[in-house]
N, C-alpha and C. Protein backbone atom coordinates (compact mmCIF):
# COMPACT_ATOMS: atom_id res chain seq x y z
N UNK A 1 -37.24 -34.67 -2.43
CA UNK A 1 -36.23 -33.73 -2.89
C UNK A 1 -36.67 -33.17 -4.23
N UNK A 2 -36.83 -31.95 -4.32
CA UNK A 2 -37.73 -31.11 -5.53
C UNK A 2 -36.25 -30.37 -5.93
N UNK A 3 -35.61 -30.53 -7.02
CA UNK A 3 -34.49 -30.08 -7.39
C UNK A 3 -35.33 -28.92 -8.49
N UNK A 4 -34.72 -27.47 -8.71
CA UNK A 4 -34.49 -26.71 -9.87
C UNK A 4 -35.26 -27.44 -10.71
N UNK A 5 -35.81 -26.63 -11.63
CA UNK A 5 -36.46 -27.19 -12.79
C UNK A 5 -35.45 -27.63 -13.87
N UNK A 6 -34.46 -26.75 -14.09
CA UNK A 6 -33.54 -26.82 -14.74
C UNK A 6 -31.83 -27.67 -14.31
N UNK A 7 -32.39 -28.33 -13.38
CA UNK A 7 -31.67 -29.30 -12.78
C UNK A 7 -31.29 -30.62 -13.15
N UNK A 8 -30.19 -31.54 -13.53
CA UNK A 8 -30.16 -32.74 -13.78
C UNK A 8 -29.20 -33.32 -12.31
N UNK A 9 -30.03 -34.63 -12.18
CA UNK A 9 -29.61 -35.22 -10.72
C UNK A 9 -28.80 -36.34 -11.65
N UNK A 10 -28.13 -36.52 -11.06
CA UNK A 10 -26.91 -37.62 -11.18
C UNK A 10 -26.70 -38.15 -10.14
N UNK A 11 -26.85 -39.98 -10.18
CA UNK A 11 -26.23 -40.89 -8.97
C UNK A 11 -25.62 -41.34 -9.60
N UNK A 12 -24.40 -42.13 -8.78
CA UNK A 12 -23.32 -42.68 -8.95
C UNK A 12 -23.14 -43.75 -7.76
N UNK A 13 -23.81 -45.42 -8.26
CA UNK A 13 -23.65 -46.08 -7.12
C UNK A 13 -22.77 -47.03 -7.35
N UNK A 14 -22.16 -47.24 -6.60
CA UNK A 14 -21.26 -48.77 -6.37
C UNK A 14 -22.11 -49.64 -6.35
N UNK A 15 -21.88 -50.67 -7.20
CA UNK A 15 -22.38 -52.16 -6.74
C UNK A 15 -22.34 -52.65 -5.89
N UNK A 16 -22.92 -53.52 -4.57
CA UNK A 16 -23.62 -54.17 -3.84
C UNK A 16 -22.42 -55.12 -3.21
N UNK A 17 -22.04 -55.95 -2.33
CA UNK A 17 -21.06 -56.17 -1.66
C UNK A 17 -21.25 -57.77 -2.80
N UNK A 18 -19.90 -58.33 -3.06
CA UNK A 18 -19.83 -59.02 -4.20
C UNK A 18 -18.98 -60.38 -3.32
N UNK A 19 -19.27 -62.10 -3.95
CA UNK A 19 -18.20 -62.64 -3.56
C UNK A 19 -17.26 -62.84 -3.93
N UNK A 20 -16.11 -63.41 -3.90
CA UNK A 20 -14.73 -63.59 -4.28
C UNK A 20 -14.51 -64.98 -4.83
N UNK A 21 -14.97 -65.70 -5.38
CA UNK A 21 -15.18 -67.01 -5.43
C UNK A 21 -13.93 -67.52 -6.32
N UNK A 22 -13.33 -68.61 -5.56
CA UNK A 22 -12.03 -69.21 -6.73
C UNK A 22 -12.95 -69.58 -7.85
N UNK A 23 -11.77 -69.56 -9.06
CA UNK A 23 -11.99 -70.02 -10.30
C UNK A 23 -13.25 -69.15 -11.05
N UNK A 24 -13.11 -67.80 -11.07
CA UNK A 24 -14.08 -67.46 -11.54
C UNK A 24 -14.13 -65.85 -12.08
N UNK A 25 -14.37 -65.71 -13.17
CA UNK A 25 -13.78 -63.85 -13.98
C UNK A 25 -14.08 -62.93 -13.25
N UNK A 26 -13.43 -61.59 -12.66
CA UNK A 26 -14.52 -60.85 -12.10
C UNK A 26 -15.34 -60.45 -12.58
N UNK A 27 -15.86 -60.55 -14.19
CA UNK A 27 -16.84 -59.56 -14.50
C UNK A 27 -18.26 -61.02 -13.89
N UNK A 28 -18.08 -62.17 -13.85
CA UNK A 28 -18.72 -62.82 -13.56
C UNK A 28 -19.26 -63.32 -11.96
N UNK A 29 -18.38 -62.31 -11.05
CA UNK A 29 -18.64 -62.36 -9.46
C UNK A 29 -20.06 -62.14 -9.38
N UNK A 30 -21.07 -62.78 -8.42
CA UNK A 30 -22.25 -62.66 -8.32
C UNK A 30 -21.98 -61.95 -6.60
N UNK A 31 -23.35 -61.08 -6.30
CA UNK A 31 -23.47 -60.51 -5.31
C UNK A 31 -23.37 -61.87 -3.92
N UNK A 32 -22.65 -61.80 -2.97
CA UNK A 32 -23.35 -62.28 -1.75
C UNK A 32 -24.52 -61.77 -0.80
N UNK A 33 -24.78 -62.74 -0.16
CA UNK A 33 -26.28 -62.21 1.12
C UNK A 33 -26.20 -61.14 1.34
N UNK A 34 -25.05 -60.45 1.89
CA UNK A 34 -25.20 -59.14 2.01
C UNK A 34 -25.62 -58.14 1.17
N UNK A 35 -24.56 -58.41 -0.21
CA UNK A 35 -25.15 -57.55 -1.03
C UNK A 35 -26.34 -57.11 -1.66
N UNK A 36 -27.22 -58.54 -1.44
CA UNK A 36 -28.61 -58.63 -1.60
C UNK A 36 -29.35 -57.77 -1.23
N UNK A 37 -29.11 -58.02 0.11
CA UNK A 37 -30.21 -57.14 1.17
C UNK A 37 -29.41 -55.48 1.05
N UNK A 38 -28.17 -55.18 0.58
CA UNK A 38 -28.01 -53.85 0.13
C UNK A 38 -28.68 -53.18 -0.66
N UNK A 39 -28.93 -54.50 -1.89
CA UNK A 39 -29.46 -53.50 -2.91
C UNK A 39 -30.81 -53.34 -2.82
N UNK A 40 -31.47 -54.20 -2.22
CA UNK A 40 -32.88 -53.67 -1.89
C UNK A 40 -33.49 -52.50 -1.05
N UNK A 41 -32.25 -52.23 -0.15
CA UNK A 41 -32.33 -50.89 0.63
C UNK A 41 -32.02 -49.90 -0.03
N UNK A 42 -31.04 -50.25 -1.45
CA UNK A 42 -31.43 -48.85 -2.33
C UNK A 42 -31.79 -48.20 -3.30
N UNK A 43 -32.78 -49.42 -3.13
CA UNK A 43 -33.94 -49.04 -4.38
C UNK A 43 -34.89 -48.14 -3.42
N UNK A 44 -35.20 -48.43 -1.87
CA UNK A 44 -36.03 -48.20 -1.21
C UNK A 44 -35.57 -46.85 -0.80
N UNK A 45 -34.19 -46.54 -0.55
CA UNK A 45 -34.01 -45.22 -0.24
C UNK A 45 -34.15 -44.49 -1.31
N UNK A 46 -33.76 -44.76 -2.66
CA UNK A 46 -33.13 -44.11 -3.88
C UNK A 46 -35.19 -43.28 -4.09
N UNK A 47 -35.93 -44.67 -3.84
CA UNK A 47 -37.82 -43.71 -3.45
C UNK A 47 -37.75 -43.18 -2.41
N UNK A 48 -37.38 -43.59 -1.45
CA UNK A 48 -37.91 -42.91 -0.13
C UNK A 48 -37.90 -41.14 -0.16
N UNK A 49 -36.28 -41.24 -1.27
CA UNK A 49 -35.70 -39.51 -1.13
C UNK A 49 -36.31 -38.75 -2.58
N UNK A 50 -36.88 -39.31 -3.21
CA UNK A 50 -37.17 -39.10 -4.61
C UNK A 50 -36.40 -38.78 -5.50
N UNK A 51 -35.57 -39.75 -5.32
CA UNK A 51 -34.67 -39.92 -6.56
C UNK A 51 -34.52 -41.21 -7.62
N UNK A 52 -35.90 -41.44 -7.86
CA UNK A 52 -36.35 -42.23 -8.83
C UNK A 52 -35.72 -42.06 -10.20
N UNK A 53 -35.07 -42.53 -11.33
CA UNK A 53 -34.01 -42.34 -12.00
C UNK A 53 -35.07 -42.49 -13.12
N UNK A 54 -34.74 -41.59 -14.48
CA UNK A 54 -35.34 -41.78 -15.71
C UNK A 54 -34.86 -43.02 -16.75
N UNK A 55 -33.36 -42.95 -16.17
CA UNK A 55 -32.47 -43.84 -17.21
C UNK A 55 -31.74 -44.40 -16.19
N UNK A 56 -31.47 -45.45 -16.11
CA UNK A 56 -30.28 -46.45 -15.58
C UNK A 56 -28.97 -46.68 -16.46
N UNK A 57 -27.68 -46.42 -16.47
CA UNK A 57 -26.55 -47.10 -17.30
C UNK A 57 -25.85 -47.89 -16.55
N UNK A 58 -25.99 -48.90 -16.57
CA UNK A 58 -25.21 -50.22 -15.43
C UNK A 58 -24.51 -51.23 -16.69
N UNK A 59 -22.73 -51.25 -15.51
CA UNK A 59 -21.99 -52.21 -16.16
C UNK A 59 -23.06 -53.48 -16.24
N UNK A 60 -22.12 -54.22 -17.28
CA UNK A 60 -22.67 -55.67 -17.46
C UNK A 60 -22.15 -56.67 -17.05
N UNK A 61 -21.39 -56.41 -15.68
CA UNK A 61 -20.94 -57.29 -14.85
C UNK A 61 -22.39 -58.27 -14.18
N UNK A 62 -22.17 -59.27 -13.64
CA UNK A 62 -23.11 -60.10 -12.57
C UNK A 62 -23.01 -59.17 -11.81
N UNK A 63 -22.23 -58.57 -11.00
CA UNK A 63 -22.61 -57.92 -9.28
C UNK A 63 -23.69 -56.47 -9.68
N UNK A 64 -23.01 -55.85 -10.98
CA UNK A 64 -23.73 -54.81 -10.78
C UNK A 64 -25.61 -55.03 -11.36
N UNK A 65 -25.76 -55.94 -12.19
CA UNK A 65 -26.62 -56.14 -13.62
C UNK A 65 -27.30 -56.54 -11.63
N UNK A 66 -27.28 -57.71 -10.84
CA UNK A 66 -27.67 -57.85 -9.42
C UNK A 66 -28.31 -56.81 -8.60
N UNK A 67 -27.21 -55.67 -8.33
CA UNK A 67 -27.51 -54.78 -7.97
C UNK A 67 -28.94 -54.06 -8.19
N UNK A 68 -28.76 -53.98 -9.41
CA UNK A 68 -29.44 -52.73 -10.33
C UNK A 68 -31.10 -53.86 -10.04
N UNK A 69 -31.20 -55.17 -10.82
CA UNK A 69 -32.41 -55.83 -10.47
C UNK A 69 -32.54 -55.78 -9.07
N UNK A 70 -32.39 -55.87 -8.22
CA UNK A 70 -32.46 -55.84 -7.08
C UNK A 70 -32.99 -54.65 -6.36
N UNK A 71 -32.22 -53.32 -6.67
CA UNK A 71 -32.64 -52.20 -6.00
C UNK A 71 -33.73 -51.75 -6.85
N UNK A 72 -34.28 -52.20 -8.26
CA UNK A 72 -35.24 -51.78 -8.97
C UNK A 72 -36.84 -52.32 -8.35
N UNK A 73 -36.48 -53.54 -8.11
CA UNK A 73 -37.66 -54.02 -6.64
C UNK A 73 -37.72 -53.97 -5.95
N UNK A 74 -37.42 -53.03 -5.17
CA UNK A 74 -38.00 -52.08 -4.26
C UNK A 74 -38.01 -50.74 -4.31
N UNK A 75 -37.56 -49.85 -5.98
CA UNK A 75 -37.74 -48.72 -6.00
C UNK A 75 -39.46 -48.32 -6.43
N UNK A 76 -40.30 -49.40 -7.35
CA UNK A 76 -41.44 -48.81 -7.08
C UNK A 76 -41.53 -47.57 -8.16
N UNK A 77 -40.68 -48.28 -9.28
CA UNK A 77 -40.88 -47.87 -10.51
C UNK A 77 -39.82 -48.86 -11.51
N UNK A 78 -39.85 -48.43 -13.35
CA UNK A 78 -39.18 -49.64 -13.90
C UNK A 78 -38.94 -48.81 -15.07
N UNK A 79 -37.61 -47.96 -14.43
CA UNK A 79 -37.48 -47.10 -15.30
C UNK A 79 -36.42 -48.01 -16.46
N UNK A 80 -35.76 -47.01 -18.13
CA UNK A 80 -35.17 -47.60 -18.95
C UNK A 80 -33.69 -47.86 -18.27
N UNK A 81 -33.32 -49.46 -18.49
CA UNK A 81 -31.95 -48.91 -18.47
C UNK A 81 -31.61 -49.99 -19.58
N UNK A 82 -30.09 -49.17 -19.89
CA UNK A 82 -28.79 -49.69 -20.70
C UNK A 82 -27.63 -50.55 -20.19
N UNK A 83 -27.75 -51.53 -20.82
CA UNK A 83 -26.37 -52.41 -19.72
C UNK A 83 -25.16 -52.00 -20.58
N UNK A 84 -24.27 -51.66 -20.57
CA UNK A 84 -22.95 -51.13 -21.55
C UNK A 84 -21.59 -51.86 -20.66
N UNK A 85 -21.08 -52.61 -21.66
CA UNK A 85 -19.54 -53.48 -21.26
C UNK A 85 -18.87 -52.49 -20.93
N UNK A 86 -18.63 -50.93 -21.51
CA UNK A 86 -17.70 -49.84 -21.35
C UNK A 86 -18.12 -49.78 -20.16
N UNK A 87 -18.77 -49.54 -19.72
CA UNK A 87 -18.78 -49.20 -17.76
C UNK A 87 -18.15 -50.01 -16.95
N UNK A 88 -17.79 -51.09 -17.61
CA UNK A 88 -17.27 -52.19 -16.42
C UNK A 88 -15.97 -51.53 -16.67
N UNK A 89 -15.30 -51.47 -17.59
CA UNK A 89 -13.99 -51.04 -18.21
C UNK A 89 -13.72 -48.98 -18.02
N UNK A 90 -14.83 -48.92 -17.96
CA UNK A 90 -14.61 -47.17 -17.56
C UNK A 90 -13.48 -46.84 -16.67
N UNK A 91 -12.99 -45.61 -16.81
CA UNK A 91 -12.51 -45.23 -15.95
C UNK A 91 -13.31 -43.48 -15.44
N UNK A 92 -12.70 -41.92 -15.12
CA UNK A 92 -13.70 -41.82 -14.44
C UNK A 92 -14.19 -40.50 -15.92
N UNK A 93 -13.07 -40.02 -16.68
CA UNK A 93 -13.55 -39.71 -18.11
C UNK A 93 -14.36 -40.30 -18.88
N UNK A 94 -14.04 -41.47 -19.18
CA UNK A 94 -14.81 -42.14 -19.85
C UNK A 94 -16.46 -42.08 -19.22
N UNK A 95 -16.61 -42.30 -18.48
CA UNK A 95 -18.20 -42.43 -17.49
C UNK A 95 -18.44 -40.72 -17.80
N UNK A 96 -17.98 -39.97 -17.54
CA UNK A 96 -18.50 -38.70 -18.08
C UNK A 96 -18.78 -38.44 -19.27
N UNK A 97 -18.12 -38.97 -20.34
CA UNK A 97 -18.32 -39.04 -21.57
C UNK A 97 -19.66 -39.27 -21.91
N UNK A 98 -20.22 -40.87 -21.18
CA UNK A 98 -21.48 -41.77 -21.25
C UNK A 98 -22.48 -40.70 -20.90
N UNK A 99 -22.43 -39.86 -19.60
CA UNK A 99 -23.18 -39.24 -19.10
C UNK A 99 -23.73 -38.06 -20.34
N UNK A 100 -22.36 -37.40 -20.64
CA UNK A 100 -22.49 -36.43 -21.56
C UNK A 100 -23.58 -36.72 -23.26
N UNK A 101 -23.94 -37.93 -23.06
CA UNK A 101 -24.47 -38.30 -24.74
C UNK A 101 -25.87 -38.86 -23.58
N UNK A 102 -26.44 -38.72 -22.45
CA UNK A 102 -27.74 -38.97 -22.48
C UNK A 102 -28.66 -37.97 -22.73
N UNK A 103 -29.49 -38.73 -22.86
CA UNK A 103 -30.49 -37.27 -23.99
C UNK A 103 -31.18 -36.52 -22.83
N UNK A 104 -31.36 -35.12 -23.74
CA UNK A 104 -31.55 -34.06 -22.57
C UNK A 104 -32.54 -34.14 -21.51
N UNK A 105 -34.02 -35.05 -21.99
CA UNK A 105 -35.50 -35.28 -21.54
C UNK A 105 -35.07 -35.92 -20.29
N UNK A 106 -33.77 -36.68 -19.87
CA UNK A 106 -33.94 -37.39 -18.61
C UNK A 106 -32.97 -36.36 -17.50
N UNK A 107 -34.09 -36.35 -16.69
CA UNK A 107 -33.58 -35.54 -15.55
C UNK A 107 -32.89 -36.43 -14.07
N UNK A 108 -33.04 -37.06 -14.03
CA UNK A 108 -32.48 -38.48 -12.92
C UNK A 108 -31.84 -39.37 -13.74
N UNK A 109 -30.84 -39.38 -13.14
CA UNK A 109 -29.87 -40.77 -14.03
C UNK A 109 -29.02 -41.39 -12.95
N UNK A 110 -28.97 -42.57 -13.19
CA UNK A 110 -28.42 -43.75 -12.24
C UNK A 110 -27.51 -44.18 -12.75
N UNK A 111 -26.22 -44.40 -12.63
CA UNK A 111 -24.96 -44.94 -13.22
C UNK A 111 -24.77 -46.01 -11.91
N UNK A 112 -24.97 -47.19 -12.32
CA UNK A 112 -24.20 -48.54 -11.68
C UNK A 112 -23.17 -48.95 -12.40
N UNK A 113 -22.03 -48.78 -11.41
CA UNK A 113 -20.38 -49.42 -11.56
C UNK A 113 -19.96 -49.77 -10.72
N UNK A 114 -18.60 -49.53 -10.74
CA UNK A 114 -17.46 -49.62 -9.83
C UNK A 114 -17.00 -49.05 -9.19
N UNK A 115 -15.58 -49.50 -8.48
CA UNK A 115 -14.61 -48.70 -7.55
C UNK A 115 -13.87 -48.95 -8.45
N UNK A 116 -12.64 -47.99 -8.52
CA UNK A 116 -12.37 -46.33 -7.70
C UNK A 116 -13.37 -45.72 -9.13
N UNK A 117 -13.90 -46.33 -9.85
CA UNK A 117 -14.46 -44.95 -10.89
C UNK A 117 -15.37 -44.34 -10.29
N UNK A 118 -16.45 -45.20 -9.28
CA UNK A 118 -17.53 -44.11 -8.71
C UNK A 118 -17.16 -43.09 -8.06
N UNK A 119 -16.02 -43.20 -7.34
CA UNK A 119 -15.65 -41.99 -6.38
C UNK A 119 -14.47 -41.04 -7.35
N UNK A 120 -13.89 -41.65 -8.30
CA UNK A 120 -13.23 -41.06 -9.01
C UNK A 120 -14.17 -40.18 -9.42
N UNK A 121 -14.85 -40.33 -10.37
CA UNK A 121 -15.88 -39.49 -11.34
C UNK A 121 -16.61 -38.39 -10.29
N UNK A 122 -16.91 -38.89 -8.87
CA UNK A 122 -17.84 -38.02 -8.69
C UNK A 122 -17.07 -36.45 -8.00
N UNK A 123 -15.50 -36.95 -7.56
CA UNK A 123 -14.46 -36.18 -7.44
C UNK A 123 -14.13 -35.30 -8.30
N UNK A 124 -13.67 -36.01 -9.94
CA UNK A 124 -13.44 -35.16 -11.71
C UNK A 124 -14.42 -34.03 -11.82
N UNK A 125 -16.21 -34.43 -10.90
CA UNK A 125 -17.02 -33.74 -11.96
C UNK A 125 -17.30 -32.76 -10.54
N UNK A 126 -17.28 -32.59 -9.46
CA UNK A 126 -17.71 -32.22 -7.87
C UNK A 126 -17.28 -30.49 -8.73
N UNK A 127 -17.37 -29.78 -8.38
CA UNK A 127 -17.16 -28.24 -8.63
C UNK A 127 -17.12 -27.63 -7.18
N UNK A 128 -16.91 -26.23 -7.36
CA UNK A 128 -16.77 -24.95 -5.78
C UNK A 128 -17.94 -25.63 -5.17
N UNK A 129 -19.04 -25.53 -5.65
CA UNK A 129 -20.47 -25.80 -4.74
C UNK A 129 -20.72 -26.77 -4.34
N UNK A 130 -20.07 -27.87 -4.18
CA UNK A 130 -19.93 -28.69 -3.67
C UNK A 130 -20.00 -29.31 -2.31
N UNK A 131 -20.68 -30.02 -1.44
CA UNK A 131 -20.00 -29.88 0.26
C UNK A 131 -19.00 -30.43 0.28
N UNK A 132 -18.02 -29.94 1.16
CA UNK A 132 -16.60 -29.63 1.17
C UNK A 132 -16.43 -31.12 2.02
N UNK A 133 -17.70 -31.64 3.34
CA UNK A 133 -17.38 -33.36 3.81
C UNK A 133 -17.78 -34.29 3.24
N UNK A 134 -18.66 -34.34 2.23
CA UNK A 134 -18.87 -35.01 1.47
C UNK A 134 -18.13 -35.79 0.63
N UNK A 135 -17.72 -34.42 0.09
CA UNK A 135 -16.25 -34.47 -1.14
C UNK A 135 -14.89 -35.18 -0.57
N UNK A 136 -14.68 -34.39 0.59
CA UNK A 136 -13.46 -35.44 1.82
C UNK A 136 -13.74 -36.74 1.83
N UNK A 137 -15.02 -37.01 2.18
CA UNK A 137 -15.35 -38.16 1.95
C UNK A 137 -15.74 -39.42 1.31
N UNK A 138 -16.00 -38.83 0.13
CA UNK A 138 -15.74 -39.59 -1.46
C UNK A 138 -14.30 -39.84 -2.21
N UNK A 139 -13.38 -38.68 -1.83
CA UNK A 139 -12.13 -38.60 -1.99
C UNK A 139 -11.48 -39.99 -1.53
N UNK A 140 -11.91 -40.36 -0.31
CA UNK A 140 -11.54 -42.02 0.16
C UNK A 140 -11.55 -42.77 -0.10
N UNK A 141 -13.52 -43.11 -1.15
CA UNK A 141 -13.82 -44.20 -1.81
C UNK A 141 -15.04 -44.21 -1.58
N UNK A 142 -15.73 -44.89 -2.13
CA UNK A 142 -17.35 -44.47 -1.91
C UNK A 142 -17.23 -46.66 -1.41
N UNK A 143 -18.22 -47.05 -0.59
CA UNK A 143 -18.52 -48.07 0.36
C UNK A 143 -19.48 -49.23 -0.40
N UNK A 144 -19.02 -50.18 -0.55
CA UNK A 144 -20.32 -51.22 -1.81
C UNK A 144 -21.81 -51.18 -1.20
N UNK A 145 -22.62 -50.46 -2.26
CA UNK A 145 -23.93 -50.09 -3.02
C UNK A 145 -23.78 -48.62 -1.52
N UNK A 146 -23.06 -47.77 -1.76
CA UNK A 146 -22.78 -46.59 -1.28
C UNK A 146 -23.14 -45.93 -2.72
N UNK A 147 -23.92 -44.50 -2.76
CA UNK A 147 -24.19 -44.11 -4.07
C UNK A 147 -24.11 -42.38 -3.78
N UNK A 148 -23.50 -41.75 -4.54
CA UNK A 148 -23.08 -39.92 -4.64
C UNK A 148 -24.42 -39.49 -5.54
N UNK A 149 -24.76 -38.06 -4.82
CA UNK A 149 -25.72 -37.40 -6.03
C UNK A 149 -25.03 -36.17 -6.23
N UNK A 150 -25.26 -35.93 -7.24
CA UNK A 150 -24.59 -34.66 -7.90
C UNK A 150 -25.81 -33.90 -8.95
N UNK A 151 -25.36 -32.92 -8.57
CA UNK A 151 -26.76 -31.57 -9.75
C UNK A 151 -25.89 -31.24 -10.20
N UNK A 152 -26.23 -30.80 -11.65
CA UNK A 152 -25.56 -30.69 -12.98
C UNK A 152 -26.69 -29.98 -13.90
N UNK A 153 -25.95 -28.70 -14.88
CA UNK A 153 -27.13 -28.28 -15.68
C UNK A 153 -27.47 -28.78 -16.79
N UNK A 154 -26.71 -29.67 -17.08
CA UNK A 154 -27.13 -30.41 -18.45
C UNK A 154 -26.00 -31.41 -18.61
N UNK A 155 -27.11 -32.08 -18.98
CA UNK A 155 -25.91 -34.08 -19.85
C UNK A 155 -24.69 -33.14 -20.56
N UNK A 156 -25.00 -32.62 -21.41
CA UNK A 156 -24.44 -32.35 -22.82
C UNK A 156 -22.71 -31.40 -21.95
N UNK A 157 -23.63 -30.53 -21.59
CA UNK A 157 -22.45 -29.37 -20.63
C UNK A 157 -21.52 -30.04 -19.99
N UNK A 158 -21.58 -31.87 -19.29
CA UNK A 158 -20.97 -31.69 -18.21
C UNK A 158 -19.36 -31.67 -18.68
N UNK A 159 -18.35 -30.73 -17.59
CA UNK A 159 -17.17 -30.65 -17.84
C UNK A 159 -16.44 -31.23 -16.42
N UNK A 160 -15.66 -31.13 -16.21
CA UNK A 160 -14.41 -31.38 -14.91
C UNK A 160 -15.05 -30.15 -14.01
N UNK A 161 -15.32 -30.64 -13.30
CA UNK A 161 -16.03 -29.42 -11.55
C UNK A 161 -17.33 -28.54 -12.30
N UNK A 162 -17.95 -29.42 -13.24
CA UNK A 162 -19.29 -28.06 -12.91
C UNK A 162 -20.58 -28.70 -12.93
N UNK A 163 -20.18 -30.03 -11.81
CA UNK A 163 -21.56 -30.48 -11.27
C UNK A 163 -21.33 -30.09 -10.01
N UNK A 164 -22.53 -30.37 -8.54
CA UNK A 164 -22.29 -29.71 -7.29
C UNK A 164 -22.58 -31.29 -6.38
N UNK A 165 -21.93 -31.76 -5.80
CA UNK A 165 -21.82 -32.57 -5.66
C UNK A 165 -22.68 -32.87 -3.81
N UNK A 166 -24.05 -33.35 -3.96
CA UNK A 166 -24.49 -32.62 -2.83
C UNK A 166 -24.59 -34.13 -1.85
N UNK A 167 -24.46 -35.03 -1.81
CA UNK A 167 -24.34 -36.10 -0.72
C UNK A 167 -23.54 -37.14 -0.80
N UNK A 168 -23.58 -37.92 0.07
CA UNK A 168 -22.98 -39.45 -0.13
C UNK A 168 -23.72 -40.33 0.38
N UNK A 169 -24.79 -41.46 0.29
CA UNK A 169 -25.15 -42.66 1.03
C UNK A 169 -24.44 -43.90 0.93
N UNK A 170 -24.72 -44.29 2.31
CA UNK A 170 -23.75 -45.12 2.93
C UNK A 170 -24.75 -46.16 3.12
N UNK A 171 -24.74 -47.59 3.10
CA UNK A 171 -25.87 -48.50 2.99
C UNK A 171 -25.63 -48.46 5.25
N UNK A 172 -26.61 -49.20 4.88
CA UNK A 172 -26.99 -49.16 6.66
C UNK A 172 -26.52 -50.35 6.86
């Protein structure tokens, strides 16, 4: 996928299918088996489609901090990322905010969080150009380590609808 030169790609993935375990914080839930083998399928898709990320911003939860190591071995690169407590606590302004202060040089950016902010945010920021089933379909909830891409002309610019919100993956 060869985006615009003047293009910034934005993902937005959910973390990886998580367990529920008594006696234990959620920010501290660790991924189960499943989620495992999720996140390694999307590191592998996130290359397969070339959407290799410049910057990573992932909550500092266990499921997602999981995630993110996980799909990074098998993306087949080791790009920077930031672990930030505010992402666990984001809601879907706030995560735009984050987006809005990455520096201009990175053109792929990976945001690992949560539900409802992933599908929230990618709803707040979706604009006219948007696909219209996509968007229906994020509107629902985006699916654990399910991840939205969105084109956007700049970190700095982004406002409410003027990214284009062009897919949804669904883990297999």
């Amino acid at each position: 996928m060869t985006p615009d030169p003047g293009t910034r790609r934005l993902l937005l993935l959910r973390h990886a299918k998580a367990e529920h375990p008594d006696l234990i914080a959620d920010v501290q839930r660790p991924l189960s088996l499943v989620g495992r083998r999720q996140s390694a399928r999307v590191g592998a898709r996130l290359a397969a489609d070339g959407l290799v990320p410049d910057l990573v911003l992932c909550s500092t939860s266990v499921r997602t901090r999981q995630t993110w190591e996980l799909a990074r071995s098998t993306l087949g690169a080791d790009p920077t990322v930031r672990y930030l407590e505010d992402l666990y606590y984001a809601g879907s302004h706030a995560l735009a905010e984050l987006v809005r202060a990455v520096p201009a040089d990175v053109r792929t950016l990976l945001v690992v969080g949560h539900e409802p902010t992933m599908s929230q945010a990618a709803v707040l920021l979706s604009g006219p150009e948007s696909d219209p089933t996509t968007l229906a379909r994020v509107r629902v909830g985006v699916p654990t380590a399910g991840w939205s891409l969105l084109e956007v002309a700049d970190w700095a610019g982004l406002t409410d609808a003027s990214a284009t919100l062009r897919r949804l993956a669904i883990p297999e």
